[in-house]
N, C-alpha and C. Protein backbone atom coordinates (compact mmCIF):
# COMPACT_ATOMS: atom_id res chain seq x y z
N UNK A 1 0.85 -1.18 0.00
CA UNK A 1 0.00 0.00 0.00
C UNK A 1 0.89 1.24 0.00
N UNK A 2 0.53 2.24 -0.79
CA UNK A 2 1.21 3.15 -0.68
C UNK A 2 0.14 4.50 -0.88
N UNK A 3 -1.12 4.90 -0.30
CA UNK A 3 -1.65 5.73 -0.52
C UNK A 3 -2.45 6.33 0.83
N UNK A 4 -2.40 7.63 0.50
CA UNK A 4 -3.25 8.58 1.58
C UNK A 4 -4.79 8.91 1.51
N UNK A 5 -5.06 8.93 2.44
CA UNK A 5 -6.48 9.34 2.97
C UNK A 5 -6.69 10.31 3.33
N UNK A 6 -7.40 11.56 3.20
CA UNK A 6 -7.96 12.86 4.28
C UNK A 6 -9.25 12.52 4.69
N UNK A 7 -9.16 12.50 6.55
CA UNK A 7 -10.15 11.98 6.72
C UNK A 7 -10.87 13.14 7.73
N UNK A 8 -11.88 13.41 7.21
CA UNK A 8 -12.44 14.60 7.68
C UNK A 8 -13.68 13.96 9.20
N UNK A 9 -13.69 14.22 10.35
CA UNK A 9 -13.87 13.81 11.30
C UNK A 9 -14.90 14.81 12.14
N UNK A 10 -16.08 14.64 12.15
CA UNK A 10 -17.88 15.01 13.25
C UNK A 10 -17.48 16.49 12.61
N UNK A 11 -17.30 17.34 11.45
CA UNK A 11 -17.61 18.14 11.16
C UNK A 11 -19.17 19.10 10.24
N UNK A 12 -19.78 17.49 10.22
CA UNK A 12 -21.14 18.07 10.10
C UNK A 12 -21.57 17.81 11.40
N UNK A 13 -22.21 18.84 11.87
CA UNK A 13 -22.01 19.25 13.14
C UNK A 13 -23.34 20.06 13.33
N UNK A 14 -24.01 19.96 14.08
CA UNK A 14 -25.46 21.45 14.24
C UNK A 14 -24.88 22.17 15.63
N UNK A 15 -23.46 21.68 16.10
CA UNK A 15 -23.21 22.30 17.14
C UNK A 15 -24.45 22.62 17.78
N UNK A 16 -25.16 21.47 18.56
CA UNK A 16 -26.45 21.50 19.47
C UNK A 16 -25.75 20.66 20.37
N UNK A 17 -24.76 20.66 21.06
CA UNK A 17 -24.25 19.62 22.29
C UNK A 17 -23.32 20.21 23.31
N UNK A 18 -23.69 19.40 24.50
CA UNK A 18 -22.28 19.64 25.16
C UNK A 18 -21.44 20.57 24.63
N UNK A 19 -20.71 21.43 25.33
CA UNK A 19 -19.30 21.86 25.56
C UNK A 19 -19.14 22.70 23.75
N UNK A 20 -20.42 22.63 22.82
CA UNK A 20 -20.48 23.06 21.70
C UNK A 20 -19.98 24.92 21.76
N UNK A 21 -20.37 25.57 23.13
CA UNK A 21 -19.40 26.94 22.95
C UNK A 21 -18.13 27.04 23.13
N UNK A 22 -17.87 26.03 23.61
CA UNK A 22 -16.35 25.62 23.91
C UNK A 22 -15.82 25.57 22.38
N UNK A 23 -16.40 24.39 21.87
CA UNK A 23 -15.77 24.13 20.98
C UNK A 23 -15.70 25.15 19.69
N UNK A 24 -16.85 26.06 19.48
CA UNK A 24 -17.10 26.79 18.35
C UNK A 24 -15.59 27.73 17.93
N UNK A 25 -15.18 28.33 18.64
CA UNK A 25 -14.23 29.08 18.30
C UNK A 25 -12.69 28.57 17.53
N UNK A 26 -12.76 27.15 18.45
CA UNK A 26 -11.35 26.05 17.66
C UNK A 26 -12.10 26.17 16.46
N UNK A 27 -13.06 25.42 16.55
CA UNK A 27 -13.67 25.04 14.59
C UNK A 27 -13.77 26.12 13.43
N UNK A 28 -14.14 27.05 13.89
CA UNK A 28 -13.94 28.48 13.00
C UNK A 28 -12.59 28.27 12.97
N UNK A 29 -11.54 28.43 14.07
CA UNK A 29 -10.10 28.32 14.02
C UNK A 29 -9.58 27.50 12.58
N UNK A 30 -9.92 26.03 12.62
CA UNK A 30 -9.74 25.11 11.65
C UNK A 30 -10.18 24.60 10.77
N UNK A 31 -10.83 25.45 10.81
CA UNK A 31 -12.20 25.96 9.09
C UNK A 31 -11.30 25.86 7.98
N UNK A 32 -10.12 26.79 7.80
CA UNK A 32 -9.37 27.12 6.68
C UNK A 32 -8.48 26.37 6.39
N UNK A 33 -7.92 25.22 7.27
CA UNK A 33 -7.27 24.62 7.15
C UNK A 33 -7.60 23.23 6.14
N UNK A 34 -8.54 23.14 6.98
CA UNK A 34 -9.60 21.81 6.83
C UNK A 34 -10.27 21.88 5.19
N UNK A 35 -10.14 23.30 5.00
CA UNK A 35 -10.49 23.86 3.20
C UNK A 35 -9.40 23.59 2.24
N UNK A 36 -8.40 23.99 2.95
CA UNK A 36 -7.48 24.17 2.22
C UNK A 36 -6.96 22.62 1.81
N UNK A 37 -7.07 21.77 3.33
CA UNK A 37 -6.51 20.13 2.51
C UNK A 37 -7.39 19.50 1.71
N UNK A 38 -8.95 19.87 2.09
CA UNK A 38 -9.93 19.59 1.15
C UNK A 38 -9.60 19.84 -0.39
N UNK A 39 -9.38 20.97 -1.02
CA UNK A 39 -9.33 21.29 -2.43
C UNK A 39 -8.18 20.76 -2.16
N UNK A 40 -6.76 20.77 -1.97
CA UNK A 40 -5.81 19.66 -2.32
C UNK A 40 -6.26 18.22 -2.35
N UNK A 41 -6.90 17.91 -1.61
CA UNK A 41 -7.02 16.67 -1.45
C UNK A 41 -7.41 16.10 -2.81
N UNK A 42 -8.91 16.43 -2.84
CA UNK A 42 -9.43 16.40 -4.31
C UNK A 42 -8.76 16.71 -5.56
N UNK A 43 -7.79 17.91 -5.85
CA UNK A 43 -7.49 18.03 -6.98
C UNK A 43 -6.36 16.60 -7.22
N UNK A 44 -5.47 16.36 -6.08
CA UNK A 44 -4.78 14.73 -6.39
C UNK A 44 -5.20 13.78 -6.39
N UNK A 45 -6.21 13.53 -6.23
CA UNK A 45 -7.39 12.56 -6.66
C UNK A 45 -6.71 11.39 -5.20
N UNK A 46 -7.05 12.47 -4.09
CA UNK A 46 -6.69 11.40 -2.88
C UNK A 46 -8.52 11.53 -2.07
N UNK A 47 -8.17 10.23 -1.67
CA UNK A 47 -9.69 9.77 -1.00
C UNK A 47 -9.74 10.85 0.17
N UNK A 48 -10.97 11.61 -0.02
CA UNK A 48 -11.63 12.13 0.94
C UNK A 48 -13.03 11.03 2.00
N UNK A 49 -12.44 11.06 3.06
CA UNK A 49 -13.64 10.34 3.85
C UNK A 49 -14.10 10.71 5.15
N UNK A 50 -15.26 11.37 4.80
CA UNK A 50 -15.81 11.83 6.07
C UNK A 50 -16.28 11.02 7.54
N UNK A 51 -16.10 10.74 8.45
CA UNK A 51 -16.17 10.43 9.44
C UNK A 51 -17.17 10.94 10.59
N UNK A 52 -18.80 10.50 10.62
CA UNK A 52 -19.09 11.94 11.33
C UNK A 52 -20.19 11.03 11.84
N UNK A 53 -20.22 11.64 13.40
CA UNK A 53 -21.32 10.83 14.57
C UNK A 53 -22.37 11.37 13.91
N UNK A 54 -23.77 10.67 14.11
CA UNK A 54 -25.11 10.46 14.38
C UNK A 54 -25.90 11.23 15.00
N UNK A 55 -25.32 11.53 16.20
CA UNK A 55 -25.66 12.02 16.97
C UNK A 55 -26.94 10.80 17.74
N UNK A 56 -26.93 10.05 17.50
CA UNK A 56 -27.67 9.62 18.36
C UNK A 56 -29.03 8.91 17.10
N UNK A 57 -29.16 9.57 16.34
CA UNK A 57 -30.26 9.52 15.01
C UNK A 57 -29.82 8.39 14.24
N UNK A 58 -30.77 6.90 14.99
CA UNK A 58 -30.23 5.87 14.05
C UNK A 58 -31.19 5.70 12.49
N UNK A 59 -31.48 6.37 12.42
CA UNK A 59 -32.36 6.27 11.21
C UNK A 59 -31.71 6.96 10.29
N UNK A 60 -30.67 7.71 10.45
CA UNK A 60 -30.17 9.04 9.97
C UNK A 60 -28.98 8.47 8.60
N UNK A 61 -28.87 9.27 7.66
CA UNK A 61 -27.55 9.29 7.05
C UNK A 61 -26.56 10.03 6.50
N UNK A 62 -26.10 10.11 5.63
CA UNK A 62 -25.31 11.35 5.12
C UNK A 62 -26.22 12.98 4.85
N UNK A 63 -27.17 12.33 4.17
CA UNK A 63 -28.18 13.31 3.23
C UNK A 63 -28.61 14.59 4.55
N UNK A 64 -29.13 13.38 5.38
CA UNK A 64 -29.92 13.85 7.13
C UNK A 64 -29.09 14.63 7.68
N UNK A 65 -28.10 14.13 7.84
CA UNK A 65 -26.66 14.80 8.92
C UNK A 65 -26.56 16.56 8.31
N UNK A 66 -25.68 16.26 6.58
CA UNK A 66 -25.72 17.59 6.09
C UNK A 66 -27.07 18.62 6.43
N UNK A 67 -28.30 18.04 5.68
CA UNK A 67 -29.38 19.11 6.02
C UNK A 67 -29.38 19.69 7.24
N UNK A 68 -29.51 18.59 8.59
CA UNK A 68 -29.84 19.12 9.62
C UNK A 68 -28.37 20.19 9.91
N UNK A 69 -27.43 19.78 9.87
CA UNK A 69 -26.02 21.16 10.39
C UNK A 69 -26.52 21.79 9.11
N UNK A 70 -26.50 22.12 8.16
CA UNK A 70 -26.97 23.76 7.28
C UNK A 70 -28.08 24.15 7.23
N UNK A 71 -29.33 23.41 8.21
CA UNK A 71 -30.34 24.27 8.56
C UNK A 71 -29.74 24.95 10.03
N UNK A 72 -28.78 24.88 10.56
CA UNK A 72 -28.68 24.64 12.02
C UNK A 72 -28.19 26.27 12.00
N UNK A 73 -28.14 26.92 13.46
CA UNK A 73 -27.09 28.70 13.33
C UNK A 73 -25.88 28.62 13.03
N UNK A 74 -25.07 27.40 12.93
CA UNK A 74 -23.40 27.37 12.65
C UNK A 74 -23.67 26.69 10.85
N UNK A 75 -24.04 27.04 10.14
CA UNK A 75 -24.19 26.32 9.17
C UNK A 75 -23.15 27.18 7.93
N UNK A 76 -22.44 27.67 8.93
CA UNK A 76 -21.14 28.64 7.55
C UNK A 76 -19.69 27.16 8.46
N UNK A 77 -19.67 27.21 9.21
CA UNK A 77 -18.84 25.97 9.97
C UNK A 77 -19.49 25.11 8.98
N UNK A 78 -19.73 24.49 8.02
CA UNK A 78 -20.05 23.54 7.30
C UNK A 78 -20.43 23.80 5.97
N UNK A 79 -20.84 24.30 5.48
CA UNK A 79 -20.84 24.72 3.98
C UNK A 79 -19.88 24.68 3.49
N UNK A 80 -18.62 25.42 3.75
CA UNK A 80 -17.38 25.16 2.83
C UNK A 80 -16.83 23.92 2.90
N UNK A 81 -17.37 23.05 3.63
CA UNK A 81 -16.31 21.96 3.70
C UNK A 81 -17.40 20.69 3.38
N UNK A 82 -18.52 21.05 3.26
CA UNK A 82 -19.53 19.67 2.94
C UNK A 82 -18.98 18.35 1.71
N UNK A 83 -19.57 17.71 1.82
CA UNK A 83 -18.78 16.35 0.86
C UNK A 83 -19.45 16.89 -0.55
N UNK A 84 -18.40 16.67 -1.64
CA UNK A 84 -18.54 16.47 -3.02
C UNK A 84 -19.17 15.02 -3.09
N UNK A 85 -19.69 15.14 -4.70
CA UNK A 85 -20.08 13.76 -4.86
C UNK A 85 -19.07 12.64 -4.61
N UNK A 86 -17.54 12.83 -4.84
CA UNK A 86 -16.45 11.85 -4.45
C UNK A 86 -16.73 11.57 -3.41
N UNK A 87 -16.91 12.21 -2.27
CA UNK A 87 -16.17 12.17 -0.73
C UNK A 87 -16.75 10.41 -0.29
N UNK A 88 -16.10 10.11 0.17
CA UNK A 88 -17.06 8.74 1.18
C UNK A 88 -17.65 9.52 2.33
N UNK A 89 -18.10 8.46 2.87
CA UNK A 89 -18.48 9.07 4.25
C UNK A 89 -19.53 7.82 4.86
N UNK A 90 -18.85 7.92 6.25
CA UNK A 90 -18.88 6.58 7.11
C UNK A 90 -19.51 7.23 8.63
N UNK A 91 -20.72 6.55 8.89
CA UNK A 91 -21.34 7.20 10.09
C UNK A 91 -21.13 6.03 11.30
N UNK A 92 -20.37 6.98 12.45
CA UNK A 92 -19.66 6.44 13.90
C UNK A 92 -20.44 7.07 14.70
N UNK A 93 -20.33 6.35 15.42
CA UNK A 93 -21.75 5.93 16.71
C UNK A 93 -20.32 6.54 18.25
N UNK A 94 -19.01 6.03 18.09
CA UNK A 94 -18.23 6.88 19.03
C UNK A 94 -17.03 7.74 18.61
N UNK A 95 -16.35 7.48 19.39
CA UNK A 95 -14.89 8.22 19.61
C UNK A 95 -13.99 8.25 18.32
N UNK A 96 -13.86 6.99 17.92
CA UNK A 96 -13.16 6.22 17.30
C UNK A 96 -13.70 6.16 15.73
N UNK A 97 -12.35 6.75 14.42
CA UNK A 97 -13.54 6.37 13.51
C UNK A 97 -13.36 4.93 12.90
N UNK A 98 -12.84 4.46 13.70
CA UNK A 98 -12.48 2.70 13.24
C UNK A 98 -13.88 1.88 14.07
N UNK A 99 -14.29 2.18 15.30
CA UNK A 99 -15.08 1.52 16.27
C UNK A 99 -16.50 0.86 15.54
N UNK A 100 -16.60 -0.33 15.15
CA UNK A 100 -17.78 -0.68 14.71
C UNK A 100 -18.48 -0.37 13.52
N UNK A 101 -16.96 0.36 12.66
CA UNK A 101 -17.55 0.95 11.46
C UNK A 101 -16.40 0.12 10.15
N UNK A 102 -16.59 0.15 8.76
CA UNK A 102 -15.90 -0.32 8.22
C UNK A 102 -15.22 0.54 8.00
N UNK A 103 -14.12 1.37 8.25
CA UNK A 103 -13.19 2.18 8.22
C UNK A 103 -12.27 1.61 7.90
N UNK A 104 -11.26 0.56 8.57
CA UNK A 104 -10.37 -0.35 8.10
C UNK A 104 -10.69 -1.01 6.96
N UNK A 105 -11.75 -1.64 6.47
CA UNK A 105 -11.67 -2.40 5.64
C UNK A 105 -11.96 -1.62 4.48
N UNK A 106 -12.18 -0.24 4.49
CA UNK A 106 -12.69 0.76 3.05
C UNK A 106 -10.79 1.16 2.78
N UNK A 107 -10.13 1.44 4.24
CA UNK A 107 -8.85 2.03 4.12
C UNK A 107 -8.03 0.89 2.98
N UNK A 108 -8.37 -0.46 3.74
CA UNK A 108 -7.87 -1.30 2.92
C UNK A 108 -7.73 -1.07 1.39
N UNK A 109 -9.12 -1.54 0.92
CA UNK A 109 -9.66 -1.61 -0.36
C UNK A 109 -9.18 -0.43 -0.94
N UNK A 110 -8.82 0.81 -0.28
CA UNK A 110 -8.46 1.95 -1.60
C UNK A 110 -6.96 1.74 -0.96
N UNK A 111 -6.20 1.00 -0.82
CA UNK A 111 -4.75 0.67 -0.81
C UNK A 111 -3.98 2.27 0.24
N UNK A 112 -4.86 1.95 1.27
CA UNK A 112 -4.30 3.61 1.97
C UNK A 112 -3.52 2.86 3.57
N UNK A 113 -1.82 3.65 3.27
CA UNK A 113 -1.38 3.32 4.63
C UNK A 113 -1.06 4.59 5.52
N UNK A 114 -1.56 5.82 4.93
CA UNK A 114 -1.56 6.98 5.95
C UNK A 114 -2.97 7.25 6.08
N UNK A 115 -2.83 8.21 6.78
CA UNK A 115 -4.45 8.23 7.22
C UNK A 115 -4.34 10.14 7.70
N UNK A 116 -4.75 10.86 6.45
CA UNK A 116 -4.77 12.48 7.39
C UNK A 116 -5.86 12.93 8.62
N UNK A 117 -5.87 12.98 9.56
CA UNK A 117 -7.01 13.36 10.56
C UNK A 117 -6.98 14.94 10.78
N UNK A 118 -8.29 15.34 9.87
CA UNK A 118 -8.48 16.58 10.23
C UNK A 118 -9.82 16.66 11.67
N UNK A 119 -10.74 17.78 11.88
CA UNK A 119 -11.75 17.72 11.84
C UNK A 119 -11.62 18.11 13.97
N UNK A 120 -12.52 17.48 14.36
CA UNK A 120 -12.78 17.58 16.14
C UNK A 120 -13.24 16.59 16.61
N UNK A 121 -13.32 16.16 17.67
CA UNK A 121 -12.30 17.11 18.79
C UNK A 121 -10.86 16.41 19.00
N UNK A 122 -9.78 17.15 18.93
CA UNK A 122 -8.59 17.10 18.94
C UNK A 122 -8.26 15.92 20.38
N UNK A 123 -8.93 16.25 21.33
CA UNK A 123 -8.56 15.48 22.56
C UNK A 123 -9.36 14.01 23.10
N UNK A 124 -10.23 14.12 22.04
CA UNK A 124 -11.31 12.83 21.81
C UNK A 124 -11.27 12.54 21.02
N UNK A 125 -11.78 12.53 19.71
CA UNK A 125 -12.76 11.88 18.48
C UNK A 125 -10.90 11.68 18.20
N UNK A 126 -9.85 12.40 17.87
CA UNK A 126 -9.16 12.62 16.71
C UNK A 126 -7.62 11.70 17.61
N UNK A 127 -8.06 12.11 18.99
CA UNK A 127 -6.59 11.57 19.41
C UNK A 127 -6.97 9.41 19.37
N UNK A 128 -8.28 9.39 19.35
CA UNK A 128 -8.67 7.59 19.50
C UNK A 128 -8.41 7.18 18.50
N UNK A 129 -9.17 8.08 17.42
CA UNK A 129 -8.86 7.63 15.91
C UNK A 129 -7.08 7.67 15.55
N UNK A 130 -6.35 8.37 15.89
CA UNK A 130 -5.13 8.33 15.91
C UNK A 130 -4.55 7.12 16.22
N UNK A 131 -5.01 6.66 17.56
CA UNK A 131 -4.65 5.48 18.30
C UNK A 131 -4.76 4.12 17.42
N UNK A 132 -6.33 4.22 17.25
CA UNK A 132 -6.25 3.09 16.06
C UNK A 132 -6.24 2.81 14.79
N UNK A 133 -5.73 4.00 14.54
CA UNK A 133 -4.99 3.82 13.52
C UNK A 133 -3.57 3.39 13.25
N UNK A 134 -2.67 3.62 14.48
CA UNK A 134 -1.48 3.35 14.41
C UNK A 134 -1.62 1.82 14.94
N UNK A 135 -2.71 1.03 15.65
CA UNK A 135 -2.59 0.21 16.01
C UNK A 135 -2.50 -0.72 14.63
N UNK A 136 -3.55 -0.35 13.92
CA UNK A 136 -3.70 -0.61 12.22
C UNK A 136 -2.46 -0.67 11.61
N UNK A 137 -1.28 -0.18 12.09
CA UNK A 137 -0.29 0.03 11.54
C UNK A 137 -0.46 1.18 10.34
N UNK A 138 -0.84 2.19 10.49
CA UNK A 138 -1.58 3.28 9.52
C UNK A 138 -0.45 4.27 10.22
N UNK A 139 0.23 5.02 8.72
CA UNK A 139 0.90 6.23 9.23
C UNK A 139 -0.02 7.37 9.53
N UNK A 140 0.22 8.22 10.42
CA UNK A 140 -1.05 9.29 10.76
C UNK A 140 -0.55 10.37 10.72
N UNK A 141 -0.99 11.32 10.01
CA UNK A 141 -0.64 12.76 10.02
C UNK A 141 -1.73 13.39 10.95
N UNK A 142 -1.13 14.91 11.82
CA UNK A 142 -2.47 15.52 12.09
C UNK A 142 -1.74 16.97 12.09
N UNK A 143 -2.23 17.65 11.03
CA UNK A 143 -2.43 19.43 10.43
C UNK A 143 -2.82 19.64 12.06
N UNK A 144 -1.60 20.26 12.68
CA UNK A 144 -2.35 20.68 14.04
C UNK A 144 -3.19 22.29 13.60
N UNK A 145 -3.45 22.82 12.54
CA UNK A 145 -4.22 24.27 11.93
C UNK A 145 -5.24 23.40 11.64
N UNK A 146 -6.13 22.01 11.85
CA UNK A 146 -6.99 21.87 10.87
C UNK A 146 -7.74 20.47 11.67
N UNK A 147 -7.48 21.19 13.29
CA UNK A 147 -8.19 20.25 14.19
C UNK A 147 -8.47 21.08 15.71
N UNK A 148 -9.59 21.20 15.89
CA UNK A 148 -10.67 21.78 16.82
C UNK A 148 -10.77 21.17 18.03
N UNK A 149 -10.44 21.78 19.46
CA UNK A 149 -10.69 21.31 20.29
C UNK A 149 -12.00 22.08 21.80
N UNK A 150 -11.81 21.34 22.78
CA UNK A 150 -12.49 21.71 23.51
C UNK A 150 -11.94 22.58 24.63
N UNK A 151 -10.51 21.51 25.00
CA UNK A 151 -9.74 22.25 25.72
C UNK A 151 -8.88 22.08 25.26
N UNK A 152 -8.23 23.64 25.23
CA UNK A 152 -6.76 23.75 24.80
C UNK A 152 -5.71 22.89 25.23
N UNK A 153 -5.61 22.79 26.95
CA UNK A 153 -4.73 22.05 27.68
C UNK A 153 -4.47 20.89 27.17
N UNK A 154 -5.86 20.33 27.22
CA UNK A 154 -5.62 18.65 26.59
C UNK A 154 -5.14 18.64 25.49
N UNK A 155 -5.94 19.27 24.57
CA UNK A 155 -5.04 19.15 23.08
C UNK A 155 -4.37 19.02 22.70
N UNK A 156 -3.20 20.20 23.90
CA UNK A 156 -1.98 20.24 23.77
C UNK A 156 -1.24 18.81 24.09
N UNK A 157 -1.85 18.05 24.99
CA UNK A 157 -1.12 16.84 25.28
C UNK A 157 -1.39 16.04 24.66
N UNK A 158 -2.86 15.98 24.25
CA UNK A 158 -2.84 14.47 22.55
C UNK A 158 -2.19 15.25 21.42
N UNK A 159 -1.77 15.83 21.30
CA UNK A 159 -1.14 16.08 20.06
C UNK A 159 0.20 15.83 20.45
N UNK A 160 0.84 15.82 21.96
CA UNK A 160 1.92 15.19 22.28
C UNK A 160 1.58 13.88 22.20
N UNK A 161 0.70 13.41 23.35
CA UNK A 161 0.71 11.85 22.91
C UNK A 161 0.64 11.23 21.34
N UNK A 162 0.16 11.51 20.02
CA UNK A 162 0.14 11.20 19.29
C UNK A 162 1.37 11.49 18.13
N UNK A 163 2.11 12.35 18.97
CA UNK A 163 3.65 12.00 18.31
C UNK A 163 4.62 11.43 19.08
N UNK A 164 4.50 11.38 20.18
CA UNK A 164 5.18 10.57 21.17
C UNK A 164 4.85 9.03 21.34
N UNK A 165 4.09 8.24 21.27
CA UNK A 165 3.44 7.33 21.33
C UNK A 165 3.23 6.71 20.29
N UNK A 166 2.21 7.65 19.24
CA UNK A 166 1.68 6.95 17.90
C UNK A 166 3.07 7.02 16.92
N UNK A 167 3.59 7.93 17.03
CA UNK A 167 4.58 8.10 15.87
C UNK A 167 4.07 9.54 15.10
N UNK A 168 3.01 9.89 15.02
CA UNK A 168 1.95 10.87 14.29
C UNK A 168 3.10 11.78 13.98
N UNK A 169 2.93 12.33 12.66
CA UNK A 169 3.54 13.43 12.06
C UNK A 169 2.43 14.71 12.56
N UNK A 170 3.36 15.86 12.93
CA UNK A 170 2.40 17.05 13.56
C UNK A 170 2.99 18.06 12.39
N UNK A 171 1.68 18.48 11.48
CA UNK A 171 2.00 19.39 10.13
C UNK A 171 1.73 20.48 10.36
N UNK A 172 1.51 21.49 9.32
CA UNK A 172 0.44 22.57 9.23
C UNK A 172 -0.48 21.94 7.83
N UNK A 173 -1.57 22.62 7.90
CA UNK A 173 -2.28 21.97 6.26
C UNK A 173 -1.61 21.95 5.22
N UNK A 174 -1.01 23.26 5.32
CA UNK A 174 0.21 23.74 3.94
C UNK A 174 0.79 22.75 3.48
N UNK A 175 1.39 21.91 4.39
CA UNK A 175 2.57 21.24 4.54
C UNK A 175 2.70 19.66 4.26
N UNK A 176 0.78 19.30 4.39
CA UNK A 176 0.92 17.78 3.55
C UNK A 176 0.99 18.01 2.18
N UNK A 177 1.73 16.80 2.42
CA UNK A 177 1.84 16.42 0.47
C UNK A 177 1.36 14.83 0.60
N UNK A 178 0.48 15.00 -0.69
CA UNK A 178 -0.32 13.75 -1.06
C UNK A 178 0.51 13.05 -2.24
């Protein structure tokens, strides 16, 4: 295997939860980033795959998720970055975007051994998915410009743990190359 993934992570979002004022200001923060690997991503014809909780809505799917965050008041946090007809997109029930979802076995099939993690939250959703991904044996990048957290503090330490531990390359968006 020799190919990359940008994997865009709970950024359709209606920001209706928990700790959601917390978080609003990182995500505007990593709006531009998260744009910017997007149109790279796509123009090298590297797999975009969205990754994004339910929220709880098991009836729900891609179509549901988008409408409800761009009817929602944060619906500029999501418009620029919504899925093209390419994008995949894989709906996770937790933390993890490997947990109970076929994530591994889609990574497989498109011959991908890095894995880019953009998206939130930096100290949850992005540092687990990190985890198992390296457990996967998956190289992991994470654009620290192009990942949203709740608390700064922590962030600061999964983004240590995930180069200390995972191995994780810590970029700016600029700075992957596909």
């Amino acid at each position: 295997m020799s190919g990359s993934a940008l994997v865009v992570i709970d950024m359709i979002n209606t920001y209706e939860h928990k700790d959601a004022e917390l978080l609003l200001p990182a995500a505007e923060a990593a709006l531009p980033g998260i744009e910017h690997l997007l149109g790279r991503a796509r123009s090298a014809g590297t797999p975009v795959i969205y990754a994004n909780d339910n929220w709880g809505q098991w009836r729900s799917h891609q179509g549901e998720l988008l409408d409800a965050a761009l009817a929602a008041p944060h619906a500029a946090l999501v418009d620029p970055i919504r899925p093209d007809a390419e994008s995949l997109f894989i709906v996770k029930a937790r933390h993890s975007i490997f947990y109970e979802t076929p994530m591994a076995y889609l990574l497989r099939a498109l011959e991908v051994d890095r894995v880019v993690l953009t998206g939130q939250v930096t100290e949850q959703c992005v540092l687990y998915s990190a985890l198992d991904a390296h457990i996967r044996h998956l190289d992991v990048t994470v654009p620290v410009d192009a990942v949203a957290a709740i608390h700064p503090d922590l962030a600061r330490a999964a983004l240590t743990m995930m180069r200390r531990n995972m191995g994780a390359r810590l970029t700016r968006a600029a700075d992957v190359a596909w």
